[in-house]
PDB file of N, CA and C in Angstrom:
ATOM      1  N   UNK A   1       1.065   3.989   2.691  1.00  0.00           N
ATOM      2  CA  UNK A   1       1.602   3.076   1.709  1.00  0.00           C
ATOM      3  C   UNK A   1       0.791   3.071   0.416  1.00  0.00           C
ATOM      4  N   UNK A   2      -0.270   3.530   0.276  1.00  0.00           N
ATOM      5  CA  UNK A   2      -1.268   3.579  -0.489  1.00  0.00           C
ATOM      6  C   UNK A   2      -0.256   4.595  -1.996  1.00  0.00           C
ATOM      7  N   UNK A   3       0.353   5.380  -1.554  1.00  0.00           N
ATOM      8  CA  UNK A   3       1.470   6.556  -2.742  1.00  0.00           C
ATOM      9  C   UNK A   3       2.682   5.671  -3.170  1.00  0.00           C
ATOM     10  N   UNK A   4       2.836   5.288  -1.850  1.00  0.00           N
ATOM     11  CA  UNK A   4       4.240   4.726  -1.878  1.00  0.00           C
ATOM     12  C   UNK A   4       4.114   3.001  -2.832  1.00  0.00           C
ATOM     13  N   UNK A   5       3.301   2.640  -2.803  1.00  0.00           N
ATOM     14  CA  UNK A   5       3.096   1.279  -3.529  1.00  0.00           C
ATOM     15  C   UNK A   5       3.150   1.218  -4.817  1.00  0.00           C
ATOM     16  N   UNK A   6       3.392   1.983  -5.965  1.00  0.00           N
ATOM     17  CA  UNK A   6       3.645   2.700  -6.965  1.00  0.00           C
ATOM     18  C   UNK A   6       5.247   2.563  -7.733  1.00  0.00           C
ATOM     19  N   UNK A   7       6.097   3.133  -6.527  1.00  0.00           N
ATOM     20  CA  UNK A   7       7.199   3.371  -6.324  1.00  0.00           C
ATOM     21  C   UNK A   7       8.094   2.509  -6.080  1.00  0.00           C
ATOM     22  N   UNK A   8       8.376   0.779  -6.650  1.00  0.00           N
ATOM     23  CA  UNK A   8       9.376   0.003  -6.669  1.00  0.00           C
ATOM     24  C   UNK A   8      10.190  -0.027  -5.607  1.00  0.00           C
ATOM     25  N   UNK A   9      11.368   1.045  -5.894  1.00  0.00           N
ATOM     26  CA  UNK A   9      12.450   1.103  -4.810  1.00  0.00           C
ATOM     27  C   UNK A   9      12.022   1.627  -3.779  1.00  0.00           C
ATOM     28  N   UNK A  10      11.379   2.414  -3.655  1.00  0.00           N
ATOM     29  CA  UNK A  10      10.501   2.745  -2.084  1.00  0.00           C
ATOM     30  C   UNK A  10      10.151   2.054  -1.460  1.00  0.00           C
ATOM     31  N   UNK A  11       8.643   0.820  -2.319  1.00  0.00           N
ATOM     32  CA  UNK A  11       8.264  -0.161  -1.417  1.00  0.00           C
ATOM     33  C   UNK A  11       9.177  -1.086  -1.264  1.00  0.00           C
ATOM     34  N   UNK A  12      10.564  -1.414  -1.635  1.00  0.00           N
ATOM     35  CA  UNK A  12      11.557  -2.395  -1.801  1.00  0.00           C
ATOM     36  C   UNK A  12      11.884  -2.205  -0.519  1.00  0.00           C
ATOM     37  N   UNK A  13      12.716  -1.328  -0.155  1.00  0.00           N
ATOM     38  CA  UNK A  13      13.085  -0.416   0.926  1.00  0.00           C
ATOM     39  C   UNK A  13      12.443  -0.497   2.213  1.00  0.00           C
ATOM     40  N   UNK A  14      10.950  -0.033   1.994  1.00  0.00           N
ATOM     41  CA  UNK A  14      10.523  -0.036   3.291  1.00  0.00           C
ATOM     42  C   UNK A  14      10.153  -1.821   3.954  1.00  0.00           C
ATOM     43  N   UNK A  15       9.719  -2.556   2.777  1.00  0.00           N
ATOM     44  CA  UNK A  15       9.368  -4.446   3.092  1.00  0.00           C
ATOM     45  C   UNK A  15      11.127  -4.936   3.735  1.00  0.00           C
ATOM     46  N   UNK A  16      12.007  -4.175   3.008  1.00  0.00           N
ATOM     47  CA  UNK A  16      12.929  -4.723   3.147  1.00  0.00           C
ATOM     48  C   UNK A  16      13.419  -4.618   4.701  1.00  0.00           C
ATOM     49  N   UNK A  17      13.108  -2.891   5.035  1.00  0.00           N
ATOM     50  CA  UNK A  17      14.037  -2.922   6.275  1.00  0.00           C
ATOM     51  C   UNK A  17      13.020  -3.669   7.861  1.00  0.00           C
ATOM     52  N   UNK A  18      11.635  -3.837   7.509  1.00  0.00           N
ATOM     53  CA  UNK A  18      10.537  -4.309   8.060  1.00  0.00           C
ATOM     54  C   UNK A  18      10.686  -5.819   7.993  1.00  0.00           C
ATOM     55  N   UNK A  19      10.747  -6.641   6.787  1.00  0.00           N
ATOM     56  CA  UNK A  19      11.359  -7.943   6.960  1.00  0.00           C
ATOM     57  C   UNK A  19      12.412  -8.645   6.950  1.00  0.00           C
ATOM     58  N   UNK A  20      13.112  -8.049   6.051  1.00  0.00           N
ATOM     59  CA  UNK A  20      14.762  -8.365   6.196  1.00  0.00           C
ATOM     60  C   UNK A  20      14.611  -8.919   4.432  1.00  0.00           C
ATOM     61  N   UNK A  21      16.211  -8.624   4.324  1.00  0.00           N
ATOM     62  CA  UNK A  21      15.979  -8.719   2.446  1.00  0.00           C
ATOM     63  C   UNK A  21      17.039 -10.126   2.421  1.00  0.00           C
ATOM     64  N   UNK A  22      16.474 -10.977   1.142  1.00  0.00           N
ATOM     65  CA  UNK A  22      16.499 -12.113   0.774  1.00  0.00           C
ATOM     66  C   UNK A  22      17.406 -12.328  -0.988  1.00  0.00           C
ATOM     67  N   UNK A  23      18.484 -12.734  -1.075  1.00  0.00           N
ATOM     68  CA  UNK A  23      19.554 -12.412  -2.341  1.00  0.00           C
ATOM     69  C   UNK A  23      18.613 -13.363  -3.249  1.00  0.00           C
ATOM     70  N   UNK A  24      18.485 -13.455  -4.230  1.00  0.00           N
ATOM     71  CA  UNK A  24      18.141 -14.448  -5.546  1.00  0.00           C
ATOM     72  C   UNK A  24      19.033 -13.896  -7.041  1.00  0.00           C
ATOM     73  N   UNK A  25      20.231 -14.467  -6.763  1.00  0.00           N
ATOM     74  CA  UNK A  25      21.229 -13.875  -7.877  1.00  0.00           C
ATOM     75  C   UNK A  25      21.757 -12.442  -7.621  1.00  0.00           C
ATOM     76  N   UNK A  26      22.200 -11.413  -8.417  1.00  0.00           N
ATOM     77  CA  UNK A  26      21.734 -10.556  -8.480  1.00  0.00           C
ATOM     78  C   UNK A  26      20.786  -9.575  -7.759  1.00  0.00           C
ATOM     79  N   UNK A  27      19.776 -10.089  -7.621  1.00  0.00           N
ATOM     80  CA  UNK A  27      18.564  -9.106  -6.837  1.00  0.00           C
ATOM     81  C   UNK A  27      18.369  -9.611  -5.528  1.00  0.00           C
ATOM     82  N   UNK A  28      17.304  -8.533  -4.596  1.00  0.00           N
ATOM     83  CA  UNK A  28      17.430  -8.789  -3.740  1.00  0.00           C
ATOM     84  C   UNK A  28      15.954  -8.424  -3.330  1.00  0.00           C
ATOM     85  N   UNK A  29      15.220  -9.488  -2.758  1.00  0.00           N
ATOM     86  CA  UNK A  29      13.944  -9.380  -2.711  1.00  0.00           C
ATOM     87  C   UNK A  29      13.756  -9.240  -1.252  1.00  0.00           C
ATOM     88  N   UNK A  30      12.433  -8.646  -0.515  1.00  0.00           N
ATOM     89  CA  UNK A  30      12.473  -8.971   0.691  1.00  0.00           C
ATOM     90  C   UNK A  30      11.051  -9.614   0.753  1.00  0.00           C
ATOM     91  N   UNK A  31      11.405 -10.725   2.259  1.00  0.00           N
ATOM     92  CA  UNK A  31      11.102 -11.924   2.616  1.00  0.00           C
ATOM     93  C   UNK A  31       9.916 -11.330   3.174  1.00  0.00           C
ATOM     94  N   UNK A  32       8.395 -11.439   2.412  1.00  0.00           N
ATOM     95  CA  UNK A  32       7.242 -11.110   3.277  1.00  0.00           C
ATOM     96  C   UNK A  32       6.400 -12.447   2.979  1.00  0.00           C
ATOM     97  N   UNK A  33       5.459 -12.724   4.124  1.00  0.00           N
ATOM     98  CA  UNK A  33       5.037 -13.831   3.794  1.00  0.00           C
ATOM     99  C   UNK A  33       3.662 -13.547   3.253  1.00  0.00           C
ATOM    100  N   UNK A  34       3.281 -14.512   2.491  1.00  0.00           N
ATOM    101  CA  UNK A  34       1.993 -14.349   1.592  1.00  0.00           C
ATOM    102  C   UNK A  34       0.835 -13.623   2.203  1.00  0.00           C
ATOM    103  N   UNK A  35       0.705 -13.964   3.911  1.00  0.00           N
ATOM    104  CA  UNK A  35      -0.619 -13.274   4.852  1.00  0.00           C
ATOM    105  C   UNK A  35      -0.026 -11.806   4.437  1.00  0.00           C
ATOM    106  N   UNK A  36       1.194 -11.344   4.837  1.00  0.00           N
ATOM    107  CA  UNK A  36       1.333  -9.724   5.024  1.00  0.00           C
ATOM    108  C   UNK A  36       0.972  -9.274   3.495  1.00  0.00           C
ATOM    109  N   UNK A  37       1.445  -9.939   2.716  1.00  0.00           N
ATOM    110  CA  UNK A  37       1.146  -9.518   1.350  1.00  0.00           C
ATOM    111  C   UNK A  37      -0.006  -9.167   0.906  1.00  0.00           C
ATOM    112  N   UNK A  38      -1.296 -10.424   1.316  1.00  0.00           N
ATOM    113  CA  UNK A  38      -2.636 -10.249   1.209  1.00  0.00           C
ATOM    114  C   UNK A  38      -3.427  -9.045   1.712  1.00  0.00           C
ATOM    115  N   UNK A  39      -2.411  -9.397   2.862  1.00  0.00           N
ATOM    116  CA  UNK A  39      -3.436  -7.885   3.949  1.00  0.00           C
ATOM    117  C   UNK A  39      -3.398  -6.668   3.826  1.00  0.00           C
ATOM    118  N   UNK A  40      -1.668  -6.265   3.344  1.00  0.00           N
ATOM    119  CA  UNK A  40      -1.324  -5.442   2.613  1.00  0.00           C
ATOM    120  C   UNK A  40      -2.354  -4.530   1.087  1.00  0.00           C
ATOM    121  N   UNK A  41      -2.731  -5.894   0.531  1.00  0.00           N
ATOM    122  CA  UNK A  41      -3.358  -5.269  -0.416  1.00  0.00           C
ATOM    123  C   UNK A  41      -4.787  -5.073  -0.359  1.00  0.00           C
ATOM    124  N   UNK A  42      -5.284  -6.248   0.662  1.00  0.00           N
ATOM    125  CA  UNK A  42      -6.681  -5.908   1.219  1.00  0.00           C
ATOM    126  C   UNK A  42      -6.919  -4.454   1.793  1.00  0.00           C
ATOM    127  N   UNK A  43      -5.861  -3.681   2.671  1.00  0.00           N
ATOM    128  CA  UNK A  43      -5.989  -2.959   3.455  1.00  0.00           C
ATOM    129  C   UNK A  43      -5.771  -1.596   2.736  1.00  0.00           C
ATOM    130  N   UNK A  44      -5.231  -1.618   0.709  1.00  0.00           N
ATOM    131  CA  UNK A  44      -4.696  -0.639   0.422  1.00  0.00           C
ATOM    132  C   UNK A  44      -6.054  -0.313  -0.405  1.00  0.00           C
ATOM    133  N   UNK A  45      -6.952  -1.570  -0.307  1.00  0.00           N
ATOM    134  CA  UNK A  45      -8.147  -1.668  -1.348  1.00  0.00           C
ATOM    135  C   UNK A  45      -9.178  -0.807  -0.757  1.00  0.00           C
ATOM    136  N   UNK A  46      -9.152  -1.212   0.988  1.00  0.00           N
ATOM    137  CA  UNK A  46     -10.337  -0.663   1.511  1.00  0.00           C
ATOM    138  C   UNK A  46      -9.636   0.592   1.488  1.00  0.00           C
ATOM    139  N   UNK A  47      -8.248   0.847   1.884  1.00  0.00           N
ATOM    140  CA  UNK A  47      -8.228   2.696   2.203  1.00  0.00           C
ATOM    141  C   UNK A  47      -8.731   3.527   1.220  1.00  0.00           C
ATOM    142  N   UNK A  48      -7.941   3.074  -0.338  1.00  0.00           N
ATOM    143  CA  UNK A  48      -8.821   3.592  -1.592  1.00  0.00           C
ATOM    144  C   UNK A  48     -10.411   4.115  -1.510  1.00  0.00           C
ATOM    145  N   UNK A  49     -11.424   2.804  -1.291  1.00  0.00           N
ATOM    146  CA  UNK A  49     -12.754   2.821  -1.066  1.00  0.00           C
ATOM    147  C   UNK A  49     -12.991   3.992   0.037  1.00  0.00           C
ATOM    148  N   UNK A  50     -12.525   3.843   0.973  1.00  0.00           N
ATOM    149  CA  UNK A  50     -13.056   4.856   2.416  1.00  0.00           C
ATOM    150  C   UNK A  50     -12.615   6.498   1.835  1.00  0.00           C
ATOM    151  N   UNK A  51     -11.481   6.702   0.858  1.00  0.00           N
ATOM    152  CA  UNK A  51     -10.707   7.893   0.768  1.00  0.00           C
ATOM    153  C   UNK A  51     -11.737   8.435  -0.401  1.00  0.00           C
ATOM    154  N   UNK A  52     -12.211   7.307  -1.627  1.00  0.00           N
ATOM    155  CA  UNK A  52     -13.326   7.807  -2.159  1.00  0.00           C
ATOM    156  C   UNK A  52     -14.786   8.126  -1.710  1.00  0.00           C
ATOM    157  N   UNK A  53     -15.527   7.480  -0.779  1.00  0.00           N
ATOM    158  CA  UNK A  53     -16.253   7.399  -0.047  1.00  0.00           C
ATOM    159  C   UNK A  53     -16.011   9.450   0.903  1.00  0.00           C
ATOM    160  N   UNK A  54     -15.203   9.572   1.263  1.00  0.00           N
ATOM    161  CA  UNK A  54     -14.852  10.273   2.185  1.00  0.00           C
ATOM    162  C   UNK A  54     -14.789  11.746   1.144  1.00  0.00           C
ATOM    163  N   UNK A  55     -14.489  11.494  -0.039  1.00  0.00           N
ATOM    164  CA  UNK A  55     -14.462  12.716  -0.854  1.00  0.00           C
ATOM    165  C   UNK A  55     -15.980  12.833  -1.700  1.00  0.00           C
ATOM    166  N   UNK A  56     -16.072  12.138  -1.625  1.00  0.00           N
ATOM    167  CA  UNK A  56     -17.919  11.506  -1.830  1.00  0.00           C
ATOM    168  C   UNK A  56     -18.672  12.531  -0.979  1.00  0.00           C
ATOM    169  N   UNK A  57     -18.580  12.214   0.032  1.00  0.00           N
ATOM    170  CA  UNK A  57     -19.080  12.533   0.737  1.00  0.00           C
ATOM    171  C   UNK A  57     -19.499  14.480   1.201  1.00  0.00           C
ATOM    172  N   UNK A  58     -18.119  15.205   1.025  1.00  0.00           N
ATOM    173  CA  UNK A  58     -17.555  16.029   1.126  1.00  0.00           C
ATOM    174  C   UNK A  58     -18.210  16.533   0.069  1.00  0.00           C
ATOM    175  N   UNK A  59     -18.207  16.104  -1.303  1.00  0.00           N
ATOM    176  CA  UNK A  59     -18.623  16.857  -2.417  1.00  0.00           C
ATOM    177  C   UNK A  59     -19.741  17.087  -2.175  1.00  0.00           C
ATOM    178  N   UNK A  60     -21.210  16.079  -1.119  1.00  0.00           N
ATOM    179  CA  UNK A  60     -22.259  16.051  -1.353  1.00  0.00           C
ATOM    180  C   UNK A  60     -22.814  17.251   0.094  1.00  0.00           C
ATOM    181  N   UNK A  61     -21.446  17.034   0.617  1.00  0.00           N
ATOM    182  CA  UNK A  61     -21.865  18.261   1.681  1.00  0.00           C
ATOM    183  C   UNK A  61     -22.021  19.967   1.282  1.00  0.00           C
ATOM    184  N   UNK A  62     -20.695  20.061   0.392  1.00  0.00           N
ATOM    185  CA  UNK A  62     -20.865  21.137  -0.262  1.00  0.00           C
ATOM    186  C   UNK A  62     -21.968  21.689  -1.220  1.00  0.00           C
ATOM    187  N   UNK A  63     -22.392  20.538  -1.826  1.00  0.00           N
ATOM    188  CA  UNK A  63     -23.038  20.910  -2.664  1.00  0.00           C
ATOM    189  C   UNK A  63     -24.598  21.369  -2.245  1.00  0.00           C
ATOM    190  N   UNK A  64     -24.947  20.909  -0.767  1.00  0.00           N
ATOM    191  CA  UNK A  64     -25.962  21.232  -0.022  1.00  0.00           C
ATOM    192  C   UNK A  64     -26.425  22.869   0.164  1.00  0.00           C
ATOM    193  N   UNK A  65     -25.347  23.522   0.607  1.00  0.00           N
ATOM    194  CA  UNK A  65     -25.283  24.793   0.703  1.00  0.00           C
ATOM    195  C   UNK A  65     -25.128  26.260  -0.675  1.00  0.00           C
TER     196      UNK A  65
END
């Protein structure tokens, strides 16, 4: 979700068919509650950190040899 969070109608799509989608006029939002939301972004914060960390890392291996 980390690519896909970017992408509007993608993440629309996937919250939607995972929580179920919610009409407000016109649009159509889907129903996540504030915890999934939080955790969601907590969890997209640390993957970021670990994926830099992890290429970090990699660079410092190479560069050994």
């Amino acid at each position: 979700m980390i690519f896909e969070g970017a992408r509007v109608e993608a993440n629309r799509r996937t919250l939607g068919c995972l929580y179920g989608l919610e009409s407000a006029g016109d649009q159509e939002y889907a129903k996540v509650s504030p915890r999934v939301s939080t955790a969601s972004t907590l969890q997209s914060l640390a993957s970021g950190v670990l994926i830099f960390l992890f290429l970090l890392a990699m660079r410092n291996l190479l560069r050994l040899k």
